[in-house]
PDB file of N, CA and C in Angstrom:
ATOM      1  N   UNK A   1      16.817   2.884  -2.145  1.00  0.00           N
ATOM      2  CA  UNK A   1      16.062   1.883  -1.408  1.00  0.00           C
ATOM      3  C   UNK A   1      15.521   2.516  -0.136  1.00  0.00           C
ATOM      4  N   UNK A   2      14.081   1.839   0.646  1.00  0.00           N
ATOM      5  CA  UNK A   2      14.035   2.404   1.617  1.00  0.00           C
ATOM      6  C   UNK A   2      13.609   1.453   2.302  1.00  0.00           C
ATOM      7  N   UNK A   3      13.443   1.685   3.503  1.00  0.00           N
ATOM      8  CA  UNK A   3      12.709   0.058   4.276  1.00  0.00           C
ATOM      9  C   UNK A   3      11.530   0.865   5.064  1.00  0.00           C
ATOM     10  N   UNK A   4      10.592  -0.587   4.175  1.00  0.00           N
ATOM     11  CA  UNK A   4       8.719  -0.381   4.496  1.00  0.00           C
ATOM     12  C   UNK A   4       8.526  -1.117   5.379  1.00  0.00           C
ATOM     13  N   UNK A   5       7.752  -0.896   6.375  1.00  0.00           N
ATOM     14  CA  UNK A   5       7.281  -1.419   7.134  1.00  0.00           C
ATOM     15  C   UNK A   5       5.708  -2.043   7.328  1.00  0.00           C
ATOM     16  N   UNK A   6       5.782  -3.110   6.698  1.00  0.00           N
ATOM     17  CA  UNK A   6       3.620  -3.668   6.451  1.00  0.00           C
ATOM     18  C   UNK A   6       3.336  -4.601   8.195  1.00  0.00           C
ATOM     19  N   UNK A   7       2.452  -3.717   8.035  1.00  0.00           N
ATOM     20  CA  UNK A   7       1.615  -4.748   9.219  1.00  0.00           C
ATOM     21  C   UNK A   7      -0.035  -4.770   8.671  1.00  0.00           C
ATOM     22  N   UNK A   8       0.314  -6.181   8.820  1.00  0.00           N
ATOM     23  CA  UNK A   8      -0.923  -7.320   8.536  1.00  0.00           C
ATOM     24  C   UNK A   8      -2.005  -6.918   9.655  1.00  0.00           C
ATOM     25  N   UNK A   9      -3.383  -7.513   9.264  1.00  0.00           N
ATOM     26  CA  UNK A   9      -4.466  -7.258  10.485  1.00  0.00           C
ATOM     27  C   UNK A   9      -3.898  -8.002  11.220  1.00  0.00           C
ATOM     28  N   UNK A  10      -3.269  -9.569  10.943  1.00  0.00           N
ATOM     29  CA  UNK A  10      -2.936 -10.219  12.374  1.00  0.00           C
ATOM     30  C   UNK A  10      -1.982  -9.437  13.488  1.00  0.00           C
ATOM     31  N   UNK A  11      -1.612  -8.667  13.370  1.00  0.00           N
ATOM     32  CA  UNK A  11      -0.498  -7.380  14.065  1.00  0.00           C
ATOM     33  C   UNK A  11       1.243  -8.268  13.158  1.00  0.00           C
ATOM     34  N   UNK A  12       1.372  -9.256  12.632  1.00  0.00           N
ATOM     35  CA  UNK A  12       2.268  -9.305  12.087  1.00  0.00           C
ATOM     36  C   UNK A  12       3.321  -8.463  11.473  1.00  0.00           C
ATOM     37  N   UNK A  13       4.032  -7.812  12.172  1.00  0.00           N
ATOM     38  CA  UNK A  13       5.045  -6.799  11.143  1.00  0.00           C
ATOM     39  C   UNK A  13       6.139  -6.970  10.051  1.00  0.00           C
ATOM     40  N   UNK A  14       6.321  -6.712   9.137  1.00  0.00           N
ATOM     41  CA  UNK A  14       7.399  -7.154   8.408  1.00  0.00           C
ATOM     42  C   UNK A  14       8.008  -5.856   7.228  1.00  0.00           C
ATOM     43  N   UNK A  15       9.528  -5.882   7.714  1.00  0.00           N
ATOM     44  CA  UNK A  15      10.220  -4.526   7.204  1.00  0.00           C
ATOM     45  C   UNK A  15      10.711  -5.035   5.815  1.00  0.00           C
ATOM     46  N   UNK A  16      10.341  -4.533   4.748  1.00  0.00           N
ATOM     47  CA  UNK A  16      11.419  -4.687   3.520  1.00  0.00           C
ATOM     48  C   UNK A  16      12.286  -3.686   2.971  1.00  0.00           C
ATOM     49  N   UNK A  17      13.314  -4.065   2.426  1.00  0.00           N
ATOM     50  CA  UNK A  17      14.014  -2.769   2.375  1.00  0.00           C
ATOM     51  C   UNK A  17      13.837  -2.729   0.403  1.00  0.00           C
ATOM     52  N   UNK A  18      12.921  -1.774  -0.016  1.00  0.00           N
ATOM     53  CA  UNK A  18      12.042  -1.862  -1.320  1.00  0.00           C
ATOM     54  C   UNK A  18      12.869  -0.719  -2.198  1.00  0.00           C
ATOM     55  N   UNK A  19      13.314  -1.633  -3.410  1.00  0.00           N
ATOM     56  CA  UNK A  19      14.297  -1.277  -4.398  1.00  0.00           C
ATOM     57  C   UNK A  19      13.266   0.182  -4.945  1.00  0.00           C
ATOM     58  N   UNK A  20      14.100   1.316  -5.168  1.00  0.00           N
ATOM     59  CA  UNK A  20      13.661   2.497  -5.554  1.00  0.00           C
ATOM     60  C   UNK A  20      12.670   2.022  -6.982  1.00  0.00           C
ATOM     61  N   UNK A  21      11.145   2.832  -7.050  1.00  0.00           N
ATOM     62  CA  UNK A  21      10.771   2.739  -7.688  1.00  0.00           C
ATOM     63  C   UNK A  21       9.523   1.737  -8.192  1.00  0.00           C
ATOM     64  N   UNK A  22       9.712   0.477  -7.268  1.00  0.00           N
ATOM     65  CA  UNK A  22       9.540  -0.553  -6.826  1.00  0.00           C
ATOM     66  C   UNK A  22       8.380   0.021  -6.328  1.00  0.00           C
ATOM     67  N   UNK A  23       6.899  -0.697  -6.428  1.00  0.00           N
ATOM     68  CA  UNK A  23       5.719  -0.096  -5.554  1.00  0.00           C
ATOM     69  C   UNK A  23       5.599  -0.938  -4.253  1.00  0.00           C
ATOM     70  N   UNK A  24       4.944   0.043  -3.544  1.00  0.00           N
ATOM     71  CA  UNK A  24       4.539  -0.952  -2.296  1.00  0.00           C
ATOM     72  C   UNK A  24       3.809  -1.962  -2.487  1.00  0.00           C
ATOM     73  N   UNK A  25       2.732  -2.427  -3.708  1.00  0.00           N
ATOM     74  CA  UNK A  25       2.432  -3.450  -4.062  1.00  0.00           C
ATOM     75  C   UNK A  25       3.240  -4.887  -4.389  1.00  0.00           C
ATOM     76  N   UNK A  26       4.479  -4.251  -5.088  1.00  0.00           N
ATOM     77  CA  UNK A  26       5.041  -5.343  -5.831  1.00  0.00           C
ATOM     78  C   UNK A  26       5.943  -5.539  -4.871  1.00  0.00           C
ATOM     79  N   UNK A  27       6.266  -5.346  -3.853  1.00  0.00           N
ATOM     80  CA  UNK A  27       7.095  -5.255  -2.848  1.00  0.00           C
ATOM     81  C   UNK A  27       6.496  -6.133  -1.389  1.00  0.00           C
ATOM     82  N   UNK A  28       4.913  -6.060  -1.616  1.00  0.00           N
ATOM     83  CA  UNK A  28       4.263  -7.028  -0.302  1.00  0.00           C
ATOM     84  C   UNK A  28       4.521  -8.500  -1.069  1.00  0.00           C
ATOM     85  N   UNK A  29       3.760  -8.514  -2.705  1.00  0.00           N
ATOM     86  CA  UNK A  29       3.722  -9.562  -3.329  1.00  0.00           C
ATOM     87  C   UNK A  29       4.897 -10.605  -3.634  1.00  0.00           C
ATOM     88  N   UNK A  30       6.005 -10.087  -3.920  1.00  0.00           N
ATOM     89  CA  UNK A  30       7.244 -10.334  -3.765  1.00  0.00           C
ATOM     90  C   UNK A  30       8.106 -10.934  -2.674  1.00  0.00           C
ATOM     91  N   UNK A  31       7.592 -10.571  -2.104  1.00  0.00           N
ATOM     92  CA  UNK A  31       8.040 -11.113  -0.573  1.00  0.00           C
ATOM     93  C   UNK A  31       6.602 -11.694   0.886  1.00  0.00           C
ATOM     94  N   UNK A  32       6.027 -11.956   0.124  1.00  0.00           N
ATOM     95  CA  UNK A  32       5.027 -13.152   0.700  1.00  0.00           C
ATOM     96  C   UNK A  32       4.036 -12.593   1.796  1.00  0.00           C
ATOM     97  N   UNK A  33       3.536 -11.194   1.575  1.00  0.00           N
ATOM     98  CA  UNK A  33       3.170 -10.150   2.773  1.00  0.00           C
ATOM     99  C   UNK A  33       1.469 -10.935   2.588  1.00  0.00           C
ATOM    100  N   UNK A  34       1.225 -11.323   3.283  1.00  0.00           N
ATOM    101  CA  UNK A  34      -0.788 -11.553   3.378  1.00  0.00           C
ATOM    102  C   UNK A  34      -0.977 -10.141   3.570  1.00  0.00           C
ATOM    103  N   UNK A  35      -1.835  -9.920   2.722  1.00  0.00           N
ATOM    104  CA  UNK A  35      -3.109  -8.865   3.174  1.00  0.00           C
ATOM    105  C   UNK A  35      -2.968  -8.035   2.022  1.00  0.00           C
ATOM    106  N   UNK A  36      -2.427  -8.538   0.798  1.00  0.00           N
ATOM    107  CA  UNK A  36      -2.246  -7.428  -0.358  1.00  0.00           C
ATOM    108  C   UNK A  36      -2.298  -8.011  -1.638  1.00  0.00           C
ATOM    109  N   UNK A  37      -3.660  -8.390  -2.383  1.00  0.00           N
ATOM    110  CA  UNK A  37      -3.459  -9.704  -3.382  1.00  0.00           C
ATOM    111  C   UNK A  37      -2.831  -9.062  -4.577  1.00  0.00           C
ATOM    112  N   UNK A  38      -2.910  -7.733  -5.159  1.00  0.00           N
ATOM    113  CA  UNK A  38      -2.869  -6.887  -6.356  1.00  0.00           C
ATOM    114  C   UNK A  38      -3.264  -7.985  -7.318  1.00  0.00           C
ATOM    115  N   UNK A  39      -4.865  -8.149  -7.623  1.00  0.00           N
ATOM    116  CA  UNK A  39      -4.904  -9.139  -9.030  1.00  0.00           C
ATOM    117  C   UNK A  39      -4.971  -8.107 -10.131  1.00  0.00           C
ATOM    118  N   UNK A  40      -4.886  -6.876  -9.776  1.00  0.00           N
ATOM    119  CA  UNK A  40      -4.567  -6.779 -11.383  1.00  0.00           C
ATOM    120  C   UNK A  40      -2.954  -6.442 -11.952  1.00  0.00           C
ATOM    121  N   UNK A  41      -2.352  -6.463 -10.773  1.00  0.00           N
ATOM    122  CA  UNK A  41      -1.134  -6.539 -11.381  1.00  0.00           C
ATOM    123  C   UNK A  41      -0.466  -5.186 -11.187  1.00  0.00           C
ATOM    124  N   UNK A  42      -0.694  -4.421 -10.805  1.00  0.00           N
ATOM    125  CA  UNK A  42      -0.406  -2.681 -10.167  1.00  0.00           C
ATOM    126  C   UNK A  42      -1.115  -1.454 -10.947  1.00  0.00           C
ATOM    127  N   UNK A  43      -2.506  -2.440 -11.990  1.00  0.00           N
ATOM    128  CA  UNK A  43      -2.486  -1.070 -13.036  1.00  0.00           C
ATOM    129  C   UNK A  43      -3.379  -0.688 -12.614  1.00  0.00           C
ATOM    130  N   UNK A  44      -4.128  -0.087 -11.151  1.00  0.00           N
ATOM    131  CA  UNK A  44      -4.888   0.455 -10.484  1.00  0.00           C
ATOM    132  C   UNK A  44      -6.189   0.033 -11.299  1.00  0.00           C
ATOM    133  N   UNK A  45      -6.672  -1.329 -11.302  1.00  0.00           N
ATOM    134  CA  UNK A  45      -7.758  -1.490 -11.715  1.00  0.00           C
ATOM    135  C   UNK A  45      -8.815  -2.433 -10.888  1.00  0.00           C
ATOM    136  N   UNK A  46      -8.224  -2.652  -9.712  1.00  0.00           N
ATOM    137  CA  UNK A  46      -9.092  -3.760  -8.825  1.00  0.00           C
ATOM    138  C   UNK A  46      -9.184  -3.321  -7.431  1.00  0.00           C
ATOM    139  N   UNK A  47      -8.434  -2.576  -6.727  1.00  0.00           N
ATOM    140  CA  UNK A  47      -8.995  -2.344  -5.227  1.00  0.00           C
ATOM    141  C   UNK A  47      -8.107  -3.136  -4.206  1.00  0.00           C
ATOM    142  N   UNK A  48      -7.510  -4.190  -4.856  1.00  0.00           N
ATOM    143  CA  UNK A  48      -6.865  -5.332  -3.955  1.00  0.00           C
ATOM    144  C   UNK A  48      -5.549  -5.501  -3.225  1.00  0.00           C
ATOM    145  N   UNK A  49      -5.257  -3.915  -3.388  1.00  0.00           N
ATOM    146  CA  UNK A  49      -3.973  -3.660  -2.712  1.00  0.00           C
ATOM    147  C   UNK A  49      -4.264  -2.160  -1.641  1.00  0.00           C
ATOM    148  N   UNK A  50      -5.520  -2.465  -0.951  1.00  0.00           N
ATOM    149  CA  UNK A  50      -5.809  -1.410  -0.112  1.00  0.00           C
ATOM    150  C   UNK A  50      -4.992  -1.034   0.712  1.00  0.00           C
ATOM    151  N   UNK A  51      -4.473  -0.441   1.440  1.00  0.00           N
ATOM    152  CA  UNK A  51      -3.571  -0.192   2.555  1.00  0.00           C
ATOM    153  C   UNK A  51      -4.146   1.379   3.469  1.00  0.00           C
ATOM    154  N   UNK A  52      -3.446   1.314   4.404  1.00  0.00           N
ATOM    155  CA  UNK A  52      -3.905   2.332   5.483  1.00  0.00           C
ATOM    156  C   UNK A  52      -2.584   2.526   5.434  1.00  0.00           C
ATOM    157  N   UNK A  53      -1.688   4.494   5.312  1.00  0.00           N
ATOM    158  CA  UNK A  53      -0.658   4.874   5.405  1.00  0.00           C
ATOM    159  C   UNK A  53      -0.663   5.767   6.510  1.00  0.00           C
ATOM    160  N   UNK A  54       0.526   5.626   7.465  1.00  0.00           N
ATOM    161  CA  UNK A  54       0.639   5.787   8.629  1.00  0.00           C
ATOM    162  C   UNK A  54       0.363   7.366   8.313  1.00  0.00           C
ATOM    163  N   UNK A  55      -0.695   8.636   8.725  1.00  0.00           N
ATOM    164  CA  UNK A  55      -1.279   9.557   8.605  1.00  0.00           C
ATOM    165  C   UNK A  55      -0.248  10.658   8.619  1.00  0.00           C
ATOM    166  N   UNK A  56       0.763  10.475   9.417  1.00  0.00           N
ATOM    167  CA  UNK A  56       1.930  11.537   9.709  1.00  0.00           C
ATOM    168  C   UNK A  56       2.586  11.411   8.478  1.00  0.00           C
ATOM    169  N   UNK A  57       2.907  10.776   7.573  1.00  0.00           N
ATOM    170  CA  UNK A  57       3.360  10.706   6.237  1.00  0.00           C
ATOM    171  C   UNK A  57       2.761  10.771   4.976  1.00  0.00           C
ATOM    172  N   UNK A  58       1.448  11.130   5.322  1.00  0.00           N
ATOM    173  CA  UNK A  58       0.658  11.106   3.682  1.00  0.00           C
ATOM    174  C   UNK A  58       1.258  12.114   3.124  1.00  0.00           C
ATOM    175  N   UNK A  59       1.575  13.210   3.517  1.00  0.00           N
ATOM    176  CA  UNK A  59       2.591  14.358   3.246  1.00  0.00           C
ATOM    177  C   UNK A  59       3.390  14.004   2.284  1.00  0.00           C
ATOM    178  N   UNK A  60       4.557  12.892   2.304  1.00  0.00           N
ATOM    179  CA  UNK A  60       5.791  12.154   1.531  1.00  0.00           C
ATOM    180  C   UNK A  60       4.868  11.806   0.556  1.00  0.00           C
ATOM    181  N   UNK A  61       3.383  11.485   0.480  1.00  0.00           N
ATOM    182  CA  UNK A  61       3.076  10.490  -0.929  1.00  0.00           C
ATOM    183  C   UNK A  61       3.211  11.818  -2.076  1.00  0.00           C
ATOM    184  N   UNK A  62       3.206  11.469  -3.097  1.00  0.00           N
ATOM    185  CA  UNK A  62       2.357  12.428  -4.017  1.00  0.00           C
ATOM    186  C   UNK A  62       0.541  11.815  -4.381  1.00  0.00           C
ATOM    187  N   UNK A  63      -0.164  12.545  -4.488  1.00  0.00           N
ATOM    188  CA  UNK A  63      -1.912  12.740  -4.258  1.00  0.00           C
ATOM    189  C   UNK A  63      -1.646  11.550  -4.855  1.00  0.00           C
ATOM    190  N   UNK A  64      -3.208  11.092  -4.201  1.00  0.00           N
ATOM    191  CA  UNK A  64      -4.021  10.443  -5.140  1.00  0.00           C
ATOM    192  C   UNK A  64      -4.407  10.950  -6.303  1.00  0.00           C
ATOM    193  N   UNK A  65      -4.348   9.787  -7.783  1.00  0.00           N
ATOM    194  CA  UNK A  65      -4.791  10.433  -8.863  1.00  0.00           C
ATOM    195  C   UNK A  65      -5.953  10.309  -8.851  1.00  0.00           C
ATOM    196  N   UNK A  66      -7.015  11.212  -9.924  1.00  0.00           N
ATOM    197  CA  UNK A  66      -8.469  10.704  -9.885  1.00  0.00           C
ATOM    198  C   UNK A  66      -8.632   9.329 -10.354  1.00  0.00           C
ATOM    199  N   UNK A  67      -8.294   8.668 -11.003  1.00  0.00           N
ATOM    200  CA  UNK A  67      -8.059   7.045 -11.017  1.00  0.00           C
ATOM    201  C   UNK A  67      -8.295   6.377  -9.583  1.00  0.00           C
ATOM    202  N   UNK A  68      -7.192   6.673  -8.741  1.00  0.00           N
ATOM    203  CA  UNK A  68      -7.111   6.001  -7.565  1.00  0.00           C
ATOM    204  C   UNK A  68      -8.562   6.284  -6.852  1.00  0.00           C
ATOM    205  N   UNK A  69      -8.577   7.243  -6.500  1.00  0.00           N
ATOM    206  CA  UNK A  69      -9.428   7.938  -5.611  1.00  0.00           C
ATOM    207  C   UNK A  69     -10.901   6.891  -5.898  1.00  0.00           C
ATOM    208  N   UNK A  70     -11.104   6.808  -7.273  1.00  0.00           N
ATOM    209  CA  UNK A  70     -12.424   6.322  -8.166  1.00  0.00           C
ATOM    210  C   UNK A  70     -12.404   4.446  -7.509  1.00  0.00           C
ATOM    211  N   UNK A  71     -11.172   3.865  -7.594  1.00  0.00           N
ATOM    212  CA  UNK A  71     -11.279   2.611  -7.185  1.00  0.00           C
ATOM    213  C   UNK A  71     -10.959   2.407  -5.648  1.00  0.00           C
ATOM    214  N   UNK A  72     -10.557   3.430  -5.152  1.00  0.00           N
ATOM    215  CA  UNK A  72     -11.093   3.490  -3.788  1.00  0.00           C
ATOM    216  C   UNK A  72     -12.343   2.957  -3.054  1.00  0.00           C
ATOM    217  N   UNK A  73     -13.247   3.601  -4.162  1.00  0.00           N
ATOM    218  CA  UNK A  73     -14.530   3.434  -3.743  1.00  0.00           C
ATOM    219  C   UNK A  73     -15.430   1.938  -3.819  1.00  0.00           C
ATOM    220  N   UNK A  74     -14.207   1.103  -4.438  1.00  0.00           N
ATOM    221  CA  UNK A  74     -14.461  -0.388  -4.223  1.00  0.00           C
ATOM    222  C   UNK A  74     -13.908  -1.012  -3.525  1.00  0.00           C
ATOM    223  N   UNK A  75     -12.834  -0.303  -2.448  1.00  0.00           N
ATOM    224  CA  UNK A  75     -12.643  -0.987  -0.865  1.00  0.00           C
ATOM    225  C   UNK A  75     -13.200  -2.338  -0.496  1.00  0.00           C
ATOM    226  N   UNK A  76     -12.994  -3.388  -0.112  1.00  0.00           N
ATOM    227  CA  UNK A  76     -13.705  -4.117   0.484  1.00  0.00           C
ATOM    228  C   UNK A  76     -13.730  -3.686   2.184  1.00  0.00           C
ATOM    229  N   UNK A  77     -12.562  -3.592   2.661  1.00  0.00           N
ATOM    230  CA  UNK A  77     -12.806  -2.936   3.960  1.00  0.00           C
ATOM    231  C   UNK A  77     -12.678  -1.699   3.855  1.00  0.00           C
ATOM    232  N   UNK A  78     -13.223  -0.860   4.996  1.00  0.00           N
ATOM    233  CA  UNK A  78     -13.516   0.312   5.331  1.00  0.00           C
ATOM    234  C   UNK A  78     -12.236   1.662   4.514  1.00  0.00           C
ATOM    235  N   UNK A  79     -12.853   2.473   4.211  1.00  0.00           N
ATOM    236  CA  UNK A  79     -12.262   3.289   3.786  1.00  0.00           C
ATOM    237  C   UNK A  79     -11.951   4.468   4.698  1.00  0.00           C
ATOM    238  N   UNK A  80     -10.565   5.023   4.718  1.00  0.00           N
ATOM    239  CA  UNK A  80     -10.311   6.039   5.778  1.00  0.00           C
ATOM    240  C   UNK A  80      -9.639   7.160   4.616  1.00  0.00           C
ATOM    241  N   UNK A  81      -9.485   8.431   5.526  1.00  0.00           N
ATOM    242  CA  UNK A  81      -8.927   9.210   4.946  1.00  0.00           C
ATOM    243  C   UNK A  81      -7.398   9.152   4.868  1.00  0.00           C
ATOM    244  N   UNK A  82      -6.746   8.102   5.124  1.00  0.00           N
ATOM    245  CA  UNK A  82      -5.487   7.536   4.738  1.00  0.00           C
ATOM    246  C   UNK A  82      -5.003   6.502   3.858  1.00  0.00           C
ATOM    247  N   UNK A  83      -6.672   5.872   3.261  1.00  0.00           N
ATOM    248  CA  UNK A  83      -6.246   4.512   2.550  1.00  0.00           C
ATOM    249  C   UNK A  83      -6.000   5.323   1.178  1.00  0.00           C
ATOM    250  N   UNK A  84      -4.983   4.336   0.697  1.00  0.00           N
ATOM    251  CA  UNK A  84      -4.192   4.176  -0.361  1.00  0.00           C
ATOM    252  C   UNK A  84      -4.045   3.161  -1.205  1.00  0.00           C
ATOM    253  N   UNK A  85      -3.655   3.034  -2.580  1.00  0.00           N
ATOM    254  CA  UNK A  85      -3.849   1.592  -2.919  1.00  0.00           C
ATOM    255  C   UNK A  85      -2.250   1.744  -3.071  1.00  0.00           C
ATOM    256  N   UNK A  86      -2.012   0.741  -2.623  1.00  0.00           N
ATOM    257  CA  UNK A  86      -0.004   0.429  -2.731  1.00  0.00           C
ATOM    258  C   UNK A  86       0.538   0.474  -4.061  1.00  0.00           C
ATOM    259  N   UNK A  87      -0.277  -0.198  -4.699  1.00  0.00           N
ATOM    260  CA  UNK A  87       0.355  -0.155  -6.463  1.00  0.00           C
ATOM    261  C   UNK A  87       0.914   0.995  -6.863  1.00  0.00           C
ATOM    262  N   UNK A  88       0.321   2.141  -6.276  1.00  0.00           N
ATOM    263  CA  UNK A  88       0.092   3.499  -7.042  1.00  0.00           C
ATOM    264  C   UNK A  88       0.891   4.261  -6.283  1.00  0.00           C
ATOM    265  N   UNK A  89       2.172   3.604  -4.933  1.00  0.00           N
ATOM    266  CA  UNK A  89       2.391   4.187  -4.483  1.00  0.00           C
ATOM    267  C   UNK A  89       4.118   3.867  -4.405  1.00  0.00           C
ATOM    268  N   UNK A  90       5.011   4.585  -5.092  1.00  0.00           N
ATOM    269  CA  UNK A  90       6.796   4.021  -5.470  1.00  0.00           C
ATOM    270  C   UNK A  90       7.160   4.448  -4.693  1.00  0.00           C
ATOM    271  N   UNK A  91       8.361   3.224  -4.047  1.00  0.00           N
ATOM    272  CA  UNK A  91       9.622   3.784  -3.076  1.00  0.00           C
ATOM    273  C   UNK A  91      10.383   4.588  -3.505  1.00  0.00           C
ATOM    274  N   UNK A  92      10.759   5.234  -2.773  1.00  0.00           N
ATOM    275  CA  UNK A  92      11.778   6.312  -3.174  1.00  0.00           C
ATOM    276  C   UNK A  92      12.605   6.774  -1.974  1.00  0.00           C
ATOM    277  N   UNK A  93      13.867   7.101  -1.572  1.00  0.00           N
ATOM    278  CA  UNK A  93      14.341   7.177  -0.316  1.00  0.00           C
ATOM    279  C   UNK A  93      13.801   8.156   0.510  1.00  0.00           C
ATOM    280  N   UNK A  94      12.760   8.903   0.012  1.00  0.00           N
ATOM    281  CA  UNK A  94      12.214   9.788   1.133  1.00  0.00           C
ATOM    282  C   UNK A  94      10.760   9.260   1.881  1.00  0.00           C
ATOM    283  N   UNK A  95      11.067   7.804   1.877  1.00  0.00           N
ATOM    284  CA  UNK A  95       9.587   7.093   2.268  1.00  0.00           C
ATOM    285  C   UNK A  95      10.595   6.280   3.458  1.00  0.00           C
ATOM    286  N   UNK A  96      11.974   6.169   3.924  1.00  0.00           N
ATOM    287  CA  UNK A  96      12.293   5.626   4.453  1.00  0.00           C
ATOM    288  C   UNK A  96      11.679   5.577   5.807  1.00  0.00           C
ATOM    289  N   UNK A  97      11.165   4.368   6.358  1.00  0.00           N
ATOM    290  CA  UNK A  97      10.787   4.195   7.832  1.00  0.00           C
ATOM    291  C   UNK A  97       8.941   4.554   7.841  1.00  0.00           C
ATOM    292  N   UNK A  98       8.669   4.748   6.299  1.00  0.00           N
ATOM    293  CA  UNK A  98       7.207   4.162   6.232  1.00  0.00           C
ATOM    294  C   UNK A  98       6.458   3.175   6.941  1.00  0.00           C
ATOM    295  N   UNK A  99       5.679   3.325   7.096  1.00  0.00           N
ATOM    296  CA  UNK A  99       4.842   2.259   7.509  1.00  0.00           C
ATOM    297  C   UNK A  99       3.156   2.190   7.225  1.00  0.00           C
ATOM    298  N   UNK A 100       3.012   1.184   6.939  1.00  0.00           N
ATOM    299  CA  UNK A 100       1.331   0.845   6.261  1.00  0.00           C
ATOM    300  C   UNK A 100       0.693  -0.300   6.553  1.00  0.00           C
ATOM    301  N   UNK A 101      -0.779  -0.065   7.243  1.00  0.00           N
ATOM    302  CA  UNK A 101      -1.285  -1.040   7.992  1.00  0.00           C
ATOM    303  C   UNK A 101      -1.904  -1.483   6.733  1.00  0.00           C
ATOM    304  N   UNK A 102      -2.314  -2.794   6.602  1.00  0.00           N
ATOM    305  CA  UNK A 102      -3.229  -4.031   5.744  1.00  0.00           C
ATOM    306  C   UNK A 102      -4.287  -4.269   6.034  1.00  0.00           C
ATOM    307  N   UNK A 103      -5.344  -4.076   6.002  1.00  0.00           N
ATOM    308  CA  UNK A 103      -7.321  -4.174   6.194  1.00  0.00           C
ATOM    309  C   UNK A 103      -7.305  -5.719   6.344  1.00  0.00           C
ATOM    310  N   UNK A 104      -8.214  -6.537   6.736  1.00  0.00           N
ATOM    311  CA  UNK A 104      -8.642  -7.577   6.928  1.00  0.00           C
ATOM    312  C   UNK A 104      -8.800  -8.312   5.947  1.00  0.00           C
ATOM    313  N   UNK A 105      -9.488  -7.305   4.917  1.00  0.00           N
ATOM    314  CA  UNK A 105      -9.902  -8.152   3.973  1.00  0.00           C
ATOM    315  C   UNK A 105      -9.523  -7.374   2.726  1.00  0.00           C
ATOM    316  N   UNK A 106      -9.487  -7.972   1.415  1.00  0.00           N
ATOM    317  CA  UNK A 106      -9.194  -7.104   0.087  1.00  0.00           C
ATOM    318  C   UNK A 106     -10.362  -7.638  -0.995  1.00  0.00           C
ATOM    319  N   UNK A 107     -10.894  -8.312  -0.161  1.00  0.00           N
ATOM    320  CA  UNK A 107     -12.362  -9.315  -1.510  1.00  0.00           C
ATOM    321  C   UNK A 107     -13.845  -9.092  -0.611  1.00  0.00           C
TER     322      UNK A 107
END
């Protein structure tokens, strides 16, 4: 397990402590996080679980696949060289004390 840390555009913070394996998607959805709709369900096919990962840790992710990278490019908000889509992205205890900001918008 590790504990994530999501902050919402409203500056809202909220820590979960996210069962190994467990994506950061199913882990906002699960526990009632605004700012992360995943309508398709985590199979990297909609854009709707955008997130911004705190830059000092993109290191801990493993890459973006070319999949991801491709629906990236349907962002509704701004795209940085840190966004990530959460679905695509599993806890694992070396993510402990993560943290990932939420865009305004996901539509």
């Amino acid at each position: 397990m590790a504990n994530i840390t999501y902050i919402e555009a409203s500056g809202q913070s909220t820590t979960i402590n996210l069962y190994e394996g467990w994506s950061l998607m199913q882990g906002a959805t699960a526990n009632g996080i605004d700012g992360i709709l995943g309508e398709c369900g985590g199979s990297c096919a909609c854009a709707t679980c955008h997130c911004y990962v705190d830059e000092a840790r993109l290191a801990d992710l493993s890459p973006a696949t070319e999949s991801e990278l491709q629906m990236l490019d349907n962002v509704a908000a701004e795209r940085r060289p840190n966004s990530r889509l959460a679905c695509q992205i599993k806890s694992t205890a070396m993510l402990e004390g993560l943290v990932i900001h939420l865009p305004a918008t996901q539509e």
